[in-house]
N, C-alpha and C. Protein backbone atom coordinates (compact mmCIF):
# COMPACT_ATOMS: atom_id res chain seq x y z
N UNK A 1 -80.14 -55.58 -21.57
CA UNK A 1 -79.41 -54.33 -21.56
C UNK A 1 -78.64 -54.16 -22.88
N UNK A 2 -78.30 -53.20 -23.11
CA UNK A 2 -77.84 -53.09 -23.96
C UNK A 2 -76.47 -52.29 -24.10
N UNK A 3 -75.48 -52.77 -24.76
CA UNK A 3 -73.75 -52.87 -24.78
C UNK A 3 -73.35 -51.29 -25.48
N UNK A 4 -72.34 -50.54 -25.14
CA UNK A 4 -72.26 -49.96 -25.98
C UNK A 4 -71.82 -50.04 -27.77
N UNK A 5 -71.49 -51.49 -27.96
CA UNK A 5 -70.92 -51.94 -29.19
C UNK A 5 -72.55 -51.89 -30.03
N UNK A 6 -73.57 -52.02 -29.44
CA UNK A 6 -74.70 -52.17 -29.85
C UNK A 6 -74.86 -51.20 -30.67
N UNK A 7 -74.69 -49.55 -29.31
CA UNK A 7 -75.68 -48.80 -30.15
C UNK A 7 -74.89 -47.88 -30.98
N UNK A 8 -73.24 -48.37 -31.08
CA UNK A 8 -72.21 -47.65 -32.06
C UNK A 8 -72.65 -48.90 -33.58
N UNK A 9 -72.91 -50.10 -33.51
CA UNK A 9 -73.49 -50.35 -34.70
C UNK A 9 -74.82 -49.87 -34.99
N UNK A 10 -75.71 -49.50 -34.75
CA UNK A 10 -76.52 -48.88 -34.77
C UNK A 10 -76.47 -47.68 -35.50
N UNK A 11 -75.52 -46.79 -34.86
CA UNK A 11 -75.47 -45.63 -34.81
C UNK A 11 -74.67 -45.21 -36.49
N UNK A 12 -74.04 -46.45 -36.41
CA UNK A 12 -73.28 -46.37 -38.24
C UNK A 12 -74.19 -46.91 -39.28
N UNK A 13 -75.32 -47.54 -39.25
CA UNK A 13 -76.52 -47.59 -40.29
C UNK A 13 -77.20 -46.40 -40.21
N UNK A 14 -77.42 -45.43 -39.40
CA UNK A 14 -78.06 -44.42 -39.59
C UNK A 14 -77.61 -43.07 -40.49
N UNK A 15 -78.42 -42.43 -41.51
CA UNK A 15 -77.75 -41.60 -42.11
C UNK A 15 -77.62 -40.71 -41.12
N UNK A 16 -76.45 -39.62 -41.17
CA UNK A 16 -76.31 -38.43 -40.51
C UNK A 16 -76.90 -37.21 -41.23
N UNK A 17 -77.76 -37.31 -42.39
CA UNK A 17 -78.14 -36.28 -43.03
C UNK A 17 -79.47 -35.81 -42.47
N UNK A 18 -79.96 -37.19 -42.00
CA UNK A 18 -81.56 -37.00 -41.52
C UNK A 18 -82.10 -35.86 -41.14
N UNK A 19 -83.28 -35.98 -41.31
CA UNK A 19 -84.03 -34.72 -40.80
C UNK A 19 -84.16 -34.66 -38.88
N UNK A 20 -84.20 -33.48 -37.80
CA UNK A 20 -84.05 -33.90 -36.66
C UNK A 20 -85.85 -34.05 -36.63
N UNK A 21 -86.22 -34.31 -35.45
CA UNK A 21 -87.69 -34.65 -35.34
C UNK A 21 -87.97 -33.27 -34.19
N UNK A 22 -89.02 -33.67 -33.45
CA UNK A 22 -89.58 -32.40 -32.64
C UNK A 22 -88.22 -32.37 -31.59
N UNK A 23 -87.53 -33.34 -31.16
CA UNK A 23 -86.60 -33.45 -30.50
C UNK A 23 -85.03 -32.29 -30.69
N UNK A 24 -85.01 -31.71 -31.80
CA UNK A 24 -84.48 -31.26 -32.47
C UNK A 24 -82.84 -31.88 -32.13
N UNK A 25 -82.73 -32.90 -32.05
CA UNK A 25 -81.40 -34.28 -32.13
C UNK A 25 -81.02 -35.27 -33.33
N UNK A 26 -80.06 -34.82 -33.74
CA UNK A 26 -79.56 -35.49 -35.20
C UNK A 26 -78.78 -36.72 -34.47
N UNK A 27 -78.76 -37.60 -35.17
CA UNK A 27 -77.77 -38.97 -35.14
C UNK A 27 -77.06 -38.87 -34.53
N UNK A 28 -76.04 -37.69 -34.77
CA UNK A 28 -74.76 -37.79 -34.24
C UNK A 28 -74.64 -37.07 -32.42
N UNK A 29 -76.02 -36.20 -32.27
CA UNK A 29 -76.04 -36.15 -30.89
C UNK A 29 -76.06 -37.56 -29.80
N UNK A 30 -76.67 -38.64 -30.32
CA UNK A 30 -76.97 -39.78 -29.74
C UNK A 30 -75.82 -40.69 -29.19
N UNK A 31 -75.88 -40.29 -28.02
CA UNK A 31 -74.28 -41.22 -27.59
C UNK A 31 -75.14 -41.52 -25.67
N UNK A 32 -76.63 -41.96 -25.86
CA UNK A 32 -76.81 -42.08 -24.54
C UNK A 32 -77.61 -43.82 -24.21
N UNK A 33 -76.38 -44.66 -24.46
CA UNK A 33 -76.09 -45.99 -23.92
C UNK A 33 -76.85 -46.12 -22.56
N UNK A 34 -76.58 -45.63 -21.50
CA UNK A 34 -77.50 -45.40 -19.92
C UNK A 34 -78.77 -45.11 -20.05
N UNK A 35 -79.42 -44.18 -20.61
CA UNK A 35 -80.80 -43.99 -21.13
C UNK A 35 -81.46 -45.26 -21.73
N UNK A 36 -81.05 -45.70 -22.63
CA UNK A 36 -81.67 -47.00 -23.26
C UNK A 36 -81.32 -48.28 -22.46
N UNK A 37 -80.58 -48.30 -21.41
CA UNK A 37 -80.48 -49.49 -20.45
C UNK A 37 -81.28 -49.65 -19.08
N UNK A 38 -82.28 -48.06 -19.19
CA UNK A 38 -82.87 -47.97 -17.88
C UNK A 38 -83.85 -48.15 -18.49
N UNK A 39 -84.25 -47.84 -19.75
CA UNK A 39 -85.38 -47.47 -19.87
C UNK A 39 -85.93 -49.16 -20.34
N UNK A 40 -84.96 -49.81 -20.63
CA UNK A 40 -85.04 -51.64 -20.79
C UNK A 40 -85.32 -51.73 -19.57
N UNK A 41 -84.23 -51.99 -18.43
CA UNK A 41 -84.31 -52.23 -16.97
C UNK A 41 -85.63 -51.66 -16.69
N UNK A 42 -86.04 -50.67 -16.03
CA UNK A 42 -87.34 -49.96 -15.57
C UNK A 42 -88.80 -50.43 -16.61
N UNK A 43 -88.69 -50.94 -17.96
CA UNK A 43 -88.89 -51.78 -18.69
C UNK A 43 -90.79 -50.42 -18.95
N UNK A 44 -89.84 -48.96 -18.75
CA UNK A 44 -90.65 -47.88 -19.19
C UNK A 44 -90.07 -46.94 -20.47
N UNK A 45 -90.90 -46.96 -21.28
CA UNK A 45 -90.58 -46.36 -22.61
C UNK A 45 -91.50 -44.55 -22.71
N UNK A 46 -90.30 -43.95 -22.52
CA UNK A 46 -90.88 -42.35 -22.06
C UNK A 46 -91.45 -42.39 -23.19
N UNK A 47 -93.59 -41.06 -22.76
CA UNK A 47 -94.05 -40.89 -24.15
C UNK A 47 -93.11 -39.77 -24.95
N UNK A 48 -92.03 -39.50 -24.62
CA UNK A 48 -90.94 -38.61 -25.60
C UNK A 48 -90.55 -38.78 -26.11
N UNK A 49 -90.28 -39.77 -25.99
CA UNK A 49 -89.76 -40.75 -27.28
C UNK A 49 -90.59 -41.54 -28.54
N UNK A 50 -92.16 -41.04 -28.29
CA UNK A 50 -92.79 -41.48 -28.93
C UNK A 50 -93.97 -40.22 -29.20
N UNK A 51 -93.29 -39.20 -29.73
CA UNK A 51 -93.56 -37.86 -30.34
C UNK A 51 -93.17 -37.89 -31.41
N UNK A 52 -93.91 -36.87 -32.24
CA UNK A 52 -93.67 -36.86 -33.33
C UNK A 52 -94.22 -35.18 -33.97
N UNK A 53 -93.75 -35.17 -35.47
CA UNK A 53 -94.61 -33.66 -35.94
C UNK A 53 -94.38 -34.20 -37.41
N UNK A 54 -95.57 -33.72 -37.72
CA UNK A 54 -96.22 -33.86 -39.30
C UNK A 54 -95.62 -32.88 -40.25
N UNK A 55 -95.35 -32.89 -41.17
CA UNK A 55 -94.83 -31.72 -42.24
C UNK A 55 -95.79 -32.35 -43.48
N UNK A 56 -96.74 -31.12 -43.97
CA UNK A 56 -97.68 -31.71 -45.19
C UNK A 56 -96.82 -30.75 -45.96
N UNK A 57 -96.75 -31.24 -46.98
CA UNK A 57 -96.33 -30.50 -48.10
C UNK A 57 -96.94 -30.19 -49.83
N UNK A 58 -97.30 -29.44 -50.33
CA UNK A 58 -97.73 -29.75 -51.60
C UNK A 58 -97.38 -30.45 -52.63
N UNK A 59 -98.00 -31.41 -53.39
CA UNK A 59 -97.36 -31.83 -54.41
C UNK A 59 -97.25 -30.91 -55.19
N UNK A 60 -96.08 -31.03 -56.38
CA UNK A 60 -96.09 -30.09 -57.54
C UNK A 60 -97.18 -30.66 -58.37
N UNK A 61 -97.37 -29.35 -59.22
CA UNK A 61 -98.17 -29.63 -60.51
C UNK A 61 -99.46 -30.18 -60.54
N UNK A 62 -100.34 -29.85 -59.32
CA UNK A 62 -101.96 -30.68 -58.80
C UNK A 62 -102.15 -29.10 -59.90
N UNK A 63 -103.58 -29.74 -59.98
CA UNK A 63 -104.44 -28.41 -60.76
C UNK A 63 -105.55 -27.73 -59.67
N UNK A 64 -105.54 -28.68 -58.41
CA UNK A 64 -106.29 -28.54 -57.51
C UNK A 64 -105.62 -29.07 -56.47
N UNK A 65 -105.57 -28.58 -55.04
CA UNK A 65 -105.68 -28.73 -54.04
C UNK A 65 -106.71 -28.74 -52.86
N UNK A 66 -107.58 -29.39 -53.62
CA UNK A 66 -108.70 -29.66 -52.77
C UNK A 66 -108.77 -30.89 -51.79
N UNK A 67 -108.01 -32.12 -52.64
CA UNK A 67 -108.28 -33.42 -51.96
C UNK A 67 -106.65 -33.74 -51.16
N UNK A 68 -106.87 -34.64 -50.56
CA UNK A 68 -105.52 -34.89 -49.37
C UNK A 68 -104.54 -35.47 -50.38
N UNK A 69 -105.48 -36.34 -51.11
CA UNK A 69 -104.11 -37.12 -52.14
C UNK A 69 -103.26 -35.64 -53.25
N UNK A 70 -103.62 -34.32 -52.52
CA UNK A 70 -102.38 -33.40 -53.46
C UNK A 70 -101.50 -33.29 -52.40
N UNK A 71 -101.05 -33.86 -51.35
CA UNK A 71 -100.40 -33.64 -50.46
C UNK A 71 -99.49 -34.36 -49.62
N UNK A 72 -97.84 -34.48 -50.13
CA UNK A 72 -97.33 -35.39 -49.30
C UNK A 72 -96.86 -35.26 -47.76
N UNK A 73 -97.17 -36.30 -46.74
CA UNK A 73 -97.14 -36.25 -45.49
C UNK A 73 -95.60 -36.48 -45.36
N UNK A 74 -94.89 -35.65 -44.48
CA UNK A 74 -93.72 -36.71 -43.68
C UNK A 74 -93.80 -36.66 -42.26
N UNK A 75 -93.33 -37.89 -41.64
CA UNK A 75 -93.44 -37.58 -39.88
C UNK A 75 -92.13 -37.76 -39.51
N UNK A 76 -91.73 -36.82 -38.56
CA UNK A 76 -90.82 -37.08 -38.01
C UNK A 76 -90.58 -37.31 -36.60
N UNK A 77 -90.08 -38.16 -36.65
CA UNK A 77 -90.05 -38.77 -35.21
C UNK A 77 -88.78 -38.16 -33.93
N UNK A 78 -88.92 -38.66 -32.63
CA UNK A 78 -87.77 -38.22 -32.02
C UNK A 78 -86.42 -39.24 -32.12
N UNK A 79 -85.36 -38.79 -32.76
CA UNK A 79 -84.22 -39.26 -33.01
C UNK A 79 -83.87 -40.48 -31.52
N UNK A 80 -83.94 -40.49 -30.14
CA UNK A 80 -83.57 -41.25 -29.33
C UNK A 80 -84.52 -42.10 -29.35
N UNK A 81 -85.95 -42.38 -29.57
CA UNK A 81 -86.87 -43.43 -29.38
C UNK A 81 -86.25 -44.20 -31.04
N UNK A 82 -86.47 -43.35 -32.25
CA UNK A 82 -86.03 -43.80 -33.32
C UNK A 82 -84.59 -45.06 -33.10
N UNK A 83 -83.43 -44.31 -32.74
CA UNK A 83 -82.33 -44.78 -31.97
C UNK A 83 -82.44 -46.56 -31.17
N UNK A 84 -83.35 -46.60 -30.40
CA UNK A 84 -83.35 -47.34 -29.47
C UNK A 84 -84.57 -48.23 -30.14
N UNK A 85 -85.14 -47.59 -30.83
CA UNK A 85 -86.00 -48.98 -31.55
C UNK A 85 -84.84 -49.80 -32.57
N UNK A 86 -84.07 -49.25 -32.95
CA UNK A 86 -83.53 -49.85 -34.09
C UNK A 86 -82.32 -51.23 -32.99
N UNK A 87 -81.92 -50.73 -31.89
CA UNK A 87 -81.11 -51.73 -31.18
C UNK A 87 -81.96 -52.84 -31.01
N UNK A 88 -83.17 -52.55 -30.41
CA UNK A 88 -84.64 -53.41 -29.99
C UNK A 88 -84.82 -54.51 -31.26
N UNK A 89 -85.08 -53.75 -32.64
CA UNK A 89 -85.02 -54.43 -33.89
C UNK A 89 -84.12 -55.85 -33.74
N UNK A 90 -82.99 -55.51 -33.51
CA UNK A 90 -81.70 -56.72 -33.66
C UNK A 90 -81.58 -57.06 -32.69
């Protein structure tokens, strides 16, 4: 299980600038200690927490955009699975 001292250290390595994910939940919404102790206990990891959405973006300055390598990927994930992996981590 996991303490609330856990996921307030946790919660202070994370930047608060981050981008939110499909979840649309920034860092600082995350204050749900009970959620991540059931979901240990019940020892079930919702697939919601393991969503995500792609943002492709163009590189600058390609002369072509034909091939994938002109294109940087970012994924963003849902902020509470993100969250609760990082307690899991330590």
């Amino acid at each position: 299980m996991f303490s609330k001292q856990e996921l307030i250290d946790a919660l202070e390595k994370c930047n608060n600038s981050s981008a939110p994910g499909p979840d649309k939940l920034t860092w600082s919404h995350i204050k749900f200690v009970d959620i991540a102790n059931l979901c240990i206990g019940l020892g079930h990891w919702p697939s919601h927490f393991k969503t995500s959405n792609m943002i492709v973006i163009p590189k600058p300055n390609k002369s072509t955009y034909d091939s994938p390598k002109s294109y940087q990927l970012i994924v963003l994930l849902n902020m509470i699975g993100k969250l609760f992996e990082k307690i899991i981590e330590e």
